[in-house]
N, C-alpha and C. Protein backbone atom coordinates (compact mmCIF):
# COMPACT_ATOMS: atom_id res chain seq x y z
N UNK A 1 -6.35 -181.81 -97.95
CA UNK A 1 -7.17 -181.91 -99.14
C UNK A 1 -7.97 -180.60 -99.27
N UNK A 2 -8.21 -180.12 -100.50
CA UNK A 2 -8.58 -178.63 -100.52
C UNK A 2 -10.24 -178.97 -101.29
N UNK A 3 -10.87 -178.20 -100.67
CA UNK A 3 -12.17 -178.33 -101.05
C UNK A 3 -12.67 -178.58 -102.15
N UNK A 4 -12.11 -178.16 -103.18
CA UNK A 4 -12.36 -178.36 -104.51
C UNK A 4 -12.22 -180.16 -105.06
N UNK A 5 -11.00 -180.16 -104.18
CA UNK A 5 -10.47 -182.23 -104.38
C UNK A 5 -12.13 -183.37 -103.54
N UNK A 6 -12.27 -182.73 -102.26
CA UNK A 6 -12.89 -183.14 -101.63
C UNK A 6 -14.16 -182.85 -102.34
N UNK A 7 -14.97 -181.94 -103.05
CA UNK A 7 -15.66 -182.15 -103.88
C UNK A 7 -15.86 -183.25 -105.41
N UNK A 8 -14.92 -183.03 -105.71
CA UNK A 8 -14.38 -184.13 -106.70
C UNK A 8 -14.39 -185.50 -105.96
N UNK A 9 -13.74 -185.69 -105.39
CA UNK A 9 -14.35 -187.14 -104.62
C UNK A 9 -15.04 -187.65 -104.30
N UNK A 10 -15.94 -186.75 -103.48
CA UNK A 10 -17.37 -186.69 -103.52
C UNK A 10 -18.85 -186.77 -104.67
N UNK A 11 -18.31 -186.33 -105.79
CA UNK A 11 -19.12 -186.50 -107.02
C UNK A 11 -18.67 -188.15 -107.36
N UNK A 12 -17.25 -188.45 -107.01
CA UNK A 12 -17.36 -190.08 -107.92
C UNK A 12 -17.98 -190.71 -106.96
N UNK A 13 -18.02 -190.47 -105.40
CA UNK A 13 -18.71 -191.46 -104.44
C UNK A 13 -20.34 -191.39 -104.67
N UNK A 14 -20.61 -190.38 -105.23
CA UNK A 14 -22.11 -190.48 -105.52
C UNK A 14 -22.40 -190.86 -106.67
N UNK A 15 -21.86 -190.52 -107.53
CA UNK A 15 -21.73 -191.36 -109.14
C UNK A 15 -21.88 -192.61 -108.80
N UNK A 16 -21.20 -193.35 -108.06
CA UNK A 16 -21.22 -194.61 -108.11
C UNK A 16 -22.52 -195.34 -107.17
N UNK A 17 -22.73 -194.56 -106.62
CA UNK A 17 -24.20 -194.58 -105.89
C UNK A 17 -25.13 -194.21 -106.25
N UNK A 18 -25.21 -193.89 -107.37
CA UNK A 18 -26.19 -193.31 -108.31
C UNK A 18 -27.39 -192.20 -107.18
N UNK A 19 -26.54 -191.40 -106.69
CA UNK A 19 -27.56 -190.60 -106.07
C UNK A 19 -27.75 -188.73 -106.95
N UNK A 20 -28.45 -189.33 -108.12
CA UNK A 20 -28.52 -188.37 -108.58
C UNK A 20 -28.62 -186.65 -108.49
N UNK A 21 -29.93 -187.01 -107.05
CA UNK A 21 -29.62 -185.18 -106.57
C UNK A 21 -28.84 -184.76 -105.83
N UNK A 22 -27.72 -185.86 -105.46
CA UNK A 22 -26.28 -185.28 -104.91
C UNK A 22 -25.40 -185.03 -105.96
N UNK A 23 -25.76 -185.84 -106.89
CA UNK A 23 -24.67 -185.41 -107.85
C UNK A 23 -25.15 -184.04 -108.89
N UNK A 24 -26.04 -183.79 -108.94
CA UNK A 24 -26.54 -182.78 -109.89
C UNK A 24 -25.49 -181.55 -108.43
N UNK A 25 -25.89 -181.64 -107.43
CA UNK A 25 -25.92 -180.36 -107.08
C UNK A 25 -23.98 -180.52 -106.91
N UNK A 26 -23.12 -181.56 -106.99
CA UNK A 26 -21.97 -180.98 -106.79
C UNK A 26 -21.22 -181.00 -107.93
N UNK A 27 -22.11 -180.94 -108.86
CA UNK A 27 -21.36 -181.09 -110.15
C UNK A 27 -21.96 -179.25 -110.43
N UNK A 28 -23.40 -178.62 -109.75
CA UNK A 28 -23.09 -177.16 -109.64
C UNK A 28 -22.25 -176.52 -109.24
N UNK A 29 -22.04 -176.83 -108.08
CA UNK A 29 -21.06 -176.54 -107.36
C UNK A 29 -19.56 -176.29 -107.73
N UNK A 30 -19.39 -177.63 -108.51
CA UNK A 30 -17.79 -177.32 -109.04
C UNK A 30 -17.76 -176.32 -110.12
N UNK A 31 -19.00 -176.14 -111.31
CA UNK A 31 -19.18 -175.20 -111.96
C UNK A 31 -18.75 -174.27 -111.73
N UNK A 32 -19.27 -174.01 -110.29
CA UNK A 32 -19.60 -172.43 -110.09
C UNK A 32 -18.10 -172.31 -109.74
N UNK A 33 -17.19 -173.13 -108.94
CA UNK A 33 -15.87 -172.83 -108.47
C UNK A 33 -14.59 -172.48 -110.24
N UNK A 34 -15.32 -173.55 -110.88
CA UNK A 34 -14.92 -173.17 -112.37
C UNK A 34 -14.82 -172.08 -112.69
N UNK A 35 -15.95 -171.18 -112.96
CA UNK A 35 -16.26 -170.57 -113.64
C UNK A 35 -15.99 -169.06 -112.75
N UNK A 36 -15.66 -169.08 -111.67
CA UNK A 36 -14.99 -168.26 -110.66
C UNK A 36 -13.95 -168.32 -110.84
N UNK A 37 -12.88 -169.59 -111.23
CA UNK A 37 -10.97 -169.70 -111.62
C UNK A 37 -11.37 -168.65 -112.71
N UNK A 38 -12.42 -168.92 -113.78
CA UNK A 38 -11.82 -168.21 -115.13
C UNK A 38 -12.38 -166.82 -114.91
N UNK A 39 -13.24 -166.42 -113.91
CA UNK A 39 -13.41 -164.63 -113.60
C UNK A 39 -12.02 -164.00 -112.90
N UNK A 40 -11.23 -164.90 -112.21
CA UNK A 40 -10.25 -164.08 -111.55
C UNK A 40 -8.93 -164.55 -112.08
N UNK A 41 -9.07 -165.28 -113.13
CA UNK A 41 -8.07 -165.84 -114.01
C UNK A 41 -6.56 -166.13 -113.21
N UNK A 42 -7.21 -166.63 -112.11
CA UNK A 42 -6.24 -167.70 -111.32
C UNK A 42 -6.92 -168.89 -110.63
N UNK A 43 -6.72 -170.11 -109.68
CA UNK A 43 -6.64 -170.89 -109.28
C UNK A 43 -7.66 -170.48 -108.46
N UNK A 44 -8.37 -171.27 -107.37
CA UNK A 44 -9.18 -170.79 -106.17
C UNK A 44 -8.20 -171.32 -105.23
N UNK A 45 -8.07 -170.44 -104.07
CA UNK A 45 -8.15 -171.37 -102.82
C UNK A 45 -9.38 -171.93 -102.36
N UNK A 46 -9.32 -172.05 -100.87
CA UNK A 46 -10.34 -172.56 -100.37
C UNK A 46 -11.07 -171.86 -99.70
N UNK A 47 -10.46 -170.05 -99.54
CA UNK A 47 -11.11 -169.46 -98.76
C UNK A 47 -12.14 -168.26 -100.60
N UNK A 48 -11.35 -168.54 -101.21
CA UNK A 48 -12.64 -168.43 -102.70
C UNK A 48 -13.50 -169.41 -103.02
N UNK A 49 -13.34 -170.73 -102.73
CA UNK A 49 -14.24 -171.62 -102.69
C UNK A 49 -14.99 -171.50 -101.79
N UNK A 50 -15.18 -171.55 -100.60
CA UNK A 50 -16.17 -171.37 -99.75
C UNK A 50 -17.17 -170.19 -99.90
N UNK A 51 -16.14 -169.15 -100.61
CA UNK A 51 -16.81 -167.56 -100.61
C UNK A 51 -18.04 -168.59 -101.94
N UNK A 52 -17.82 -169.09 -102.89
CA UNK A 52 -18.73 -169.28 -104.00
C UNK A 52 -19.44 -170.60 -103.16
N UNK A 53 -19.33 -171.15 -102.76
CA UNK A 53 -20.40 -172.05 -101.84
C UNK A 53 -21.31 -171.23 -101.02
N UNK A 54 -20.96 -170.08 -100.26
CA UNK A 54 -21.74 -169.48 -99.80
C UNK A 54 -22.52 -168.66 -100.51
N UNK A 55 -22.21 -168.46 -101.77
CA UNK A 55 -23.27 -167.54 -102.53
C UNK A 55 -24.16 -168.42 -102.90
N UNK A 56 -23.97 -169.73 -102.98
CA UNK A 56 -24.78 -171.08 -103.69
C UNK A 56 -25.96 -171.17 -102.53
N UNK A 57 -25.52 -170.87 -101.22
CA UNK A 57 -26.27 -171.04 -100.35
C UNK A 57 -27.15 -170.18 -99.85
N UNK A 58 -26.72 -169.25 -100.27
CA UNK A 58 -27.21 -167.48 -100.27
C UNK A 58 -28.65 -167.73 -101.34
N UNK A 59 -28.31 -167.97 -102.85
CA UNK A 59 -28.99 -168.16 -103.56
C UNK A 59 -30.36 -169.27 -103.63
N UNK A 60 -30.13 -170.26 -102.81
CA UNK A 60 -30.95 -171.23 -102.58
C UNK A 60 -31.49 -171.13 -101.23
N UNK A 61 -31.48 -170.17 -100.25
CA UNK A 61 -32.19 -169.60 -99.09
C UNK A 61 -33.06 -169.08 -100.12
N UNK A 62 -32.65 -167.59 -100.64
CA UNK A 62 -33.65 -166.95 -101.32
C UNK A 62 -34.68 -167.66 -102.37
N UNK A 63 -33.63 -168.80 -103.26
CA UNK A 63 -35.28 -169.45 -103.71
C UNK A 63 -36.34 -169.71 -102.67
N UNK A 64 -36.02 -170.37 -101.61
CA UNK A 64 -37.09 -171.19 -100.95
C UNK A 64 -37.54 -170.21 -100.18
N UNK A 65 -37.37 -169.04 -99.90
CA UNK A 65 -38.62 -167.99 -99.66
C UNK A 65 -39.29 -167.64 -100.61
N UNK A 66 -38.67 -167.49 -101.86
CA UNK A 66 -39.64 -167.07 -103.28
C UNK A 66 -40.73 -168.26 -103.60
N UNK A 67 -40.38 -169.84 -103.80
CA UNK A 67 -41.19 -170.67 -103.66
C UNK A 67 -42.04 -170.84 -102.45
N UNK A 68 -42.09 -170.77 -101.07
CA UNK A 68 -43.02 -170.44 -100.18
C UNK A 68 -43.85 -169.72 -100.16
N UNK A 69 -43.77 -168.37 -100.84
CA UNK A 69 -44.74 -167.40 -101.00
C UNK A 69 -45.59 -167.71 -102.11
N UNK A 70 -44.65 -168.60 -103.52
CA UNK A 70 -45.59 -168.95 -104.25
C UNK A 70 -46.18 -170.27 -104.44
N UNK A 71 -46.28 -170.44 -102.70
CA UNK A 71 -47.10 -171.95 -102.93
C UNK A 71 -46.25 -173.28 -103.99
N UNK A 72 -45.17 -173.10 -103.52
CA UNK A 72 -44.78 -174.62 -104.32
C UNK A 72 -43.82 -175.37 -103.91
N UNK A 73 -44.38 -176.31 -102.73
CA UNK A 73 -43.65 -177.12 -101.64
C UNK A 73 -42.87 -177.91 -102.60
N UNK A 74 -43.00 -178.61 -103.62
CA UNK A 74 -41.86 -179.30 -104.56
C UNK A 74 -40.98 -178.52 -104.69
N UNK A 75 -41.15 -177.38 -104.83
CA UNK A 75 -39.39 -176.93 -105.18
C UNK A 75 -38.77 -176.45 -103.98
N UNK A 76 -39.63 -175.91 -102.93
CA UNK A 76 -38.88 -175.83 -101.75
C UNK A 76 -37.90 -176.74 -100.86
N UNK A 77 -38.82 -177.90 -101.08
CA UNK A 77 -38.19 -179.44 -100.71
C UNK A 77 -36.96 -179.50 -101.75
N UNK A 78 -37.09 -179.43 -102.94
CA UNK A 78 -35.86 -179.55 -104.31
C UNK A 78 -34.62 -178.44 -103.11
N UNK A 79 -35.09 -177.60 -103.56
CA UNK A 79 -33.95 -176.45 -102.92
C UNK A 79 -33.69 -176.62 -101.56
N UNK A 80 -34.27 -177.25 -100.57
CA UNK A 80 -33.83 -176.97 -99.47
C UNK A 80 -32.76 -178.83 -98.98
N UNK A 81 -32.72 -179.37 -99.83
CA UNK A 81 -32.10 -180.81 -100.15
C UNK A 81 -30.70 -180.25 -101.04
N UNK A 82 -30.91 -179.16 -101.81
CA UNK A 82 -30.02 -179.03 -102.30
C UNK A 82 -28.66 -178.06 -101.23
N UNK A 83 -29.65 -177.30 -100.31
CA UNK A 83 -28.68 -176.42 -99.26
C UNK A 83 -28.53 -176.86 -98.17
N UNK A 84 -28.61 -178.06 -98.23
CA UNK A 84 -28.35 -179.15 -97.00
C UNK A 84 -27.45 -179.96 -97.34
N UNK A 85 -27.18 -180.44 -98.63
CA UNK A 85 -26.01 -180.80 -99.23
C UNK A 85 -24.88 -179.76 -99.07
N UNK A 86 -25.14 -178.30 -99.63
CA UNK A 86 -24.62 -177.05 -99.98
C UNK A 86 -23.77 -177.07 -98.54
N UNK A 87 -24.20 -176.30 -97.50
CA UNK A 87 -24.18 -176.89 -95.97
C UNK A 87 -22.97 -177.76 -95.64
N UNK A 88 -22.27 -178.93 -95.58
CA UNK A 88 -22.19 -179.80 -95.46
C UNK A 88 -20.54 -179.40 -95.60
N UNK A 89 -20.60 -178.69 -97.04
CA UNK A 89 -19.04 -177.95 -97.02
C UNK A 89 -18.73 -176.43 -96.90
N UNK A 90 -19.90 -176.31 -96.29
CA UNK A 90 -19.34 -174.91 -95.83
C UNK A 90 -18.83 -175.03 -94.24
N UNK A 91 -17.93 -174.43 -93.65
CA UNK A 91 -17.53 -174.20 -92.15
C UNK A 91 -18.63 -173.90 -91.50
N UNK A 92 -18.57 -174.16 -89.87
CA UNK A 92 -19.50 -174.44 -89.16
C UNK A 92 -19.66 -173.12 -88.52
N UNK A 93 -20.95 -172.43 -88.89
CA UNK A 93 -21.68 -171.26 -88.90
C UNK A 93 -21.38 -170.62 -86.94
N UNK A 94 -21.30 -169.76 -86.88
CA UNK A 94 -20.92 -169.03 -85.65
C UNK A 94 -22.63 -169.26 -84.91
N UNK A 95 -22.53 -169.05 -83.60
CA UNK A 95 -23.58 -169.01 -83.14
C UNK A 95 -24.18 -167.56 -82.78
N UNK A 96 -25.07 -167.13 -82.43
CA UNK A 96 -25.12 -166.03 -81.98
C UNK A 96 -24.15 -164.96 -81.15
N UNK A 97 -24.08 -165.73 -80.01
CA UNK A 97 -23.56 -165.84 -78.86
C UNK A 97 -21.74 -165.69 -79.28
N UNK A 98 -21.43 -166.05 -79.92
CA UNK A 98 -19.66 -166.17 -80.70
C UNK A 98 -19.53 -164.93 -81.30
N UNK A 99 -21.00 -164.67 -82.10
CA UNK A 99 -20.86 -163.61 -82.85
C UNK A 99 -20.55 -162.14 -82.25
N UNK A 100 -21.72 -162.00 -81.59
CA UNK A 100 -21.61 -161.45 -80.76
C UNK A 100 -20.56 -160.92 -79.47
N UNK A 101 -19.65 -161.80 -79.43
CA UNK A 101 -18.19 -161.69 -78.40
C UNK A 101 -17.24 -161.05 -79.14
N UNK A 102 -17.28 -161.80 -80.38
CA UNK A 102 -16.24 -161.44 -81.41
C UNK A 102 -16.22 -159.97 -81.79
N UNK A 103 -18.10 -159.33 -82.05
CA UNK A 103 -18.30 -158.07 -82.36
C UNK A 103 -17.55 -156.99 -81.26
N UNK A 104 -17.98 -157.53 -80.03
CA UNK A 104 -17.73 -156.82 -78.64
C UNK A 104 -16.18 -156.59 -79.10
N UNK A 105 -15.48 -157.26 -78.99
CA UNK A 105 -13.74 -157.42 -78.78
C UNK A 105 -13.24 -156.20 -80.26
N UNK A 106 -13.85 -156.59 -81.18
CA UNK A 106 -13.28 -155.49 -82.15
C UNK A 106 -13.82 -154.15 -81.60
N UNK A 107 -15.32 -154.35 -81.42
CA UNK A 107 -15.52 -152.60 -80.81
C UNK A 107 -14.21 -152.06 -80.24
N UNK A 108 -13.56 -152.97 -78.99
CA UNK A 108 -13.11 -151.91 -78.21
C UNK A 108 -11.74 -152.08 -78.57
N UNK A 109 -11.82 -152.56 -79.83
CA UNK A 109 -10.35 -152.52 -80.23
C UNK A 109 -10.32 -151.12 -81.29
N UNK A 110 -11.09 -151.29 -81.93
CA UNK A 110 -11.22 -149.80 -82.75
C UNK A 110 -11.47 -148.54 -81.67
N UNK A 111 -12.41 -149.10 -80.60
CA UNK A 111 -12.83 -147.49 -80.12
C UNK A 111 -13.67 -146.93 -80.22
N UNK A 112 -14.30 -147.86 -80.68
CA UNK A 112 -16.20 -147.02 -81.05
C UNK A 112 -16.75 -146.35 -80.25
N UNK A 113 -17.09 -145.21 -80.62
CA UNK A 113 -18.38 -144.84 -79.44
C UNK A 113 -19.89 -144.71 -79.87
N UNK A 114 -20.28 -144.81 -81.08
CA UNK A 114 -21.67 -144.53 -81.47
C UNK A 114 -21.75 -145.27 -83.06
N UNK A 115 -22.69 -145.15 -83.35
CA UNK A 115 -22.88 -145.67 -84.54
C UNK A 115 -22.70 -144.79 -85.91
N UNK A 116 -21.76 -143.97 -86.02
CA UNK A 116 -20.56 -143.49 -86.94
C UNK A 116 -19.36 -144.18 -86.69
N UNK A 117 -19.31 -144.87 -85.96
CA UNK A 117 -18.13 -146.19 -86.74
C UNK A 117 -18.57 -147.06 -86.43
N UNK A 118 -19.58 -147.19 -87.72
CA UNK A 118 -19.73 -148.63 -88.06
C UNK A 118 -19.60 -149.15 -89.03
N UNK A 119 -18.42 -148.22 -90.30
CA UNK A 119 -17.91 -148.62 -90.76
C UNK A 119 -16.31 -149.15 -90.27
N UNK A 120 -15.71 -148.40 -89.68
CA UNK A 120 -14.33 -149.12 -88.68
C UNK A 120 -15.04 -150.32 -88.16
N UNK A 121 -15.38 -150.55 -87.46
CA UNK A 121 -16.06 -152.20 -87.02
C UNK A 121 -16.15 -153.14 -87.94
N UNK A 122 -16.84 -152.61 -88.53
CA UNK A 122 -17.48 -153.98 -90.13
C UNK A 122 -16.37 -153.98 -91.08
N UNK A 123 -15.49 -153.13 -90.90
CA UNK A 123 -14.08 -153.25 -91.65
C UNK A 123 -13.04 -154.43 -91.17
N UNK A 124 -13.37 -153.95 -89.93
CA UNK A 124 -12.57 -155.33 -89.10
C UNK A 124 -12.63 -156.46 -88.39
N UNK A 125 -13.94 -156.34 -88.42
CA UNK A 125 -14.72 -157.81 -88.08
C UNK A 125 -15.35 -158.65 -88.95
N UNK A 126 -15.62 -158.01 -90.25
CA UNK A 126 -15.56 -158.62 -91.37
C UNK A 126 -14.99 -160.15 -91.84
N UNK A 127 -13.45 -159.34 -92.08
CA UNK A 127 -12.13 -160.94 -92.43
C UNK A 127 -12.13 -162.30 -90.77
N UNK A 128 -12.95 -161.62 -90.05
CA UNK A 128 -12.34 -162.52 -88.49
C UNK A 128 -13.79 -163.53 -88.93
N UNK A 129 -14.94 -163.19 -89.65
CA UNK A 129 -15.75 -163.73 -89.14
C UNK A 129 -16.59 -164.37 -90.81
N UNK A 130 -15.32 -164.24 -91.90
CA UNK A 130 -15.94 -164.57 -93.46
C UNK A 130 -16.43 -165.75 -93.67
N UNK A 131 -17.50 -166.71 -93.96
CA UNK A 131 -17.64 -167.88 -94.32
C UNK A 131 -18.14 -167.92 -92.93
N UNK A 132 -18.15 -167.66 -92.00
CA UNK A 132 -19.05 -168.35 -90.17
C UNK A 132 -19.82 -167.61 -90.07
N UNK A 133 -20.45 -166.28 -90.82
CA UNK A 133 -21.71 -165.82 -90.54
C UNK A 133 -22.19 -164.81 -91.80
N UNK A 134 -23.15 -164.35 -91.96
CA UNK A 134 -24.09 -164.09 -93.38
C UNK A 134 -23.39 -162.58 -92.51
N UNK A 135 -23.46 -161.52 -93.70
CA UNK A 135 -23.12 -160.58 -93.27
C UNK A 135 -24.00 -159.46 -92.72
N UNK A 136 -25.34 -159.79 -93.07
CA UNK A 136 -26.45 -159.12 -92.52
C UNK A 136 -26.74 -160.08 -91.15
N UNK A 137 -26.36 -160.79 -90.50
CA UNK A 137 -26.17 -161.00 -88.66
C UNK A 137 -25.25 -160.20 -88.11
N UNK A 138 -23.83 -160.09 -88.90
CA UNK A 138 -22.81 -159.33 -88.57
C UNK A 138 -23.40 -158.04 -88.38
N UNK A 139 -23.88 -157.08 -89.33
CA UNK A 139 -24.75 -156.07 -89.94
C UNK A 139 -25.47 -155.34 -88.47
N UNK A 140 -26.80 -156.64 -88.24
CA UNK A 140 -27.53 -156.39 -87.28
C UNK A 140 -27.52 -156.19 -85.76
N UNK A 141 -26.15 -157.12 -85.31
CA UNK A 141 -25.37 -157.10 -84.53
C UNK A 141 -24.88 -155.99 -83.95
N UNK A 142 -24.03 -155.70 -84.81
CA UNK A 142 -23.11 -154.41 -84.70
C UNK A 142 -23.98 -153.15 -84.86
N UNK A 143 -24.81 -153.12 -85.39
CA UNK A 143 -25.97 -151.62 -84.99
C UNK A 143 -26.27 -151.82 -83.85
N UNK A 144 -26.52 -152.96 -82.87
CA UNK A 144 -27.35 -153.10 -82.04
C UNK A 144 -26.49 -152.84 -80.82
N UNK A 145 -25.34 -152.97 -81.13
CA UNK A 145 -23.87 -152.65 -80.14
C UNK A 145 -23.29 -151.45 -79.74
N UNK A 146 -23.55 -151.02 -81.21
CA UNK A 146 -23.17 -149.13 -81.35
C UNK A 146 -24.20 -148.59 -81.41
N UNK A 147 -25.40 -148.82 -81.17
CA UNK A 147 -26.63 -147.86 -80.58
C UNK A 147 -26.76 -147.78 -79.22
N UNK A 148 -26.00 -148.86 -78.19
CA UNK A 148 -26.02 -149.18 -77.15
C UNK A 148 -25.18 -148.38 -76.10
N UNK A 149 -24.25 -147.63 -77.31
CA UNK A 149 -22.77 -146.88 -76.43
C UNK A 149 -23.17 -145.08 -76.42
C-alpha cells in the first residue's frame, strides 16, 4: 500500500470518528501530495511523498518556535498535535549514533581528508540517509568529522 492510499484510508477512519483535527491535518497533507503530482506533472511515489510530508513537518517545527517566542501556547499545542500526526507517516528518524556510522563509512569511501570535501560527502550521503534525518544533522555531523581529519 503506497502512502498516499494509506493516507486516504486513514482520512475515512477518522471521518467516521469524527476526529476532526486528524482529519483537517490529512486532508493537508493529501493537498500538499496533490498539488506536488500537478508541479511535477506526474504521479508521486512514495519516496516524493514522504519528501512533501517532511516539508509539512519542517514547516510546523518552525511554526512552533515562531509561536513560542510569541507567547502563544494555543497554537503551539495546535501545531505540535498536528506534527505528531505529521510524524506517524514519516519513516523512523535515524538516531544520532546511525547517523553518525553512516557519515563515517561514506567518508572513507570518498576519501576525505579535510573539510574541502564536504561537498563529495553530502553528495553521497545525502540519497543513503533522505527522509531518516533533517539535513542540517547530516550538515553538522559531517563538519564535525572533516574538521577532525
Amino acid at each position: 500500500m503506497s502512502l498516499q492510499d494509506r493516507l486516504r484510508d486513514d482520512l475515512k477512519v477518522s471521518l467516521k470518528q469524527r476526529d476532526k483535527g486528524r482529519v483537517s491535518i490529512v486532508r493537508v497533507l493529501l493537498a500538499e501530495c496533490h498539488n506536488e503530482e500537478i508541479a511535477r506533472q506526474r504521479a508521486l511515489d512514495d519516496g516524493g511523498a514522504i519528501e512533501v510530508l517532511g516539508r509539512e513537518a519542517r514547516r510546523r517545527k518552525e511554526s512552533i518556535d515562531a509561536f513560542r517566542a510569541g507567547k502563544r501556547p494555543d497554537l503551539v499545542a495546535e501545531e505540535e498535535a498536528a506534527l505528531s500526526v505529521i510524524t506517524e507517516y514519516l519513516p523512523a528518524q535515524m538516531t544520532s549514533d546511525e547517523l553518525v556510522a553512516v557519515a563515517r563509512e561514506v567518508v572513507v569511501e570518498v576519501g576525505a581528508t579535510g573539510p574541502r570535501d564536504m561537498g563529495r560527502v553530502m553528495s553521497q550521503l545525502m540519497p543513503k540517509v533522505k527522509g531518516k534525518a533533517s539535513g542540517k544533522d547530516v550538515n553538522d555531523i559531517v563538519v564535525e568529522l572533516l574538521a577532525g581529519l
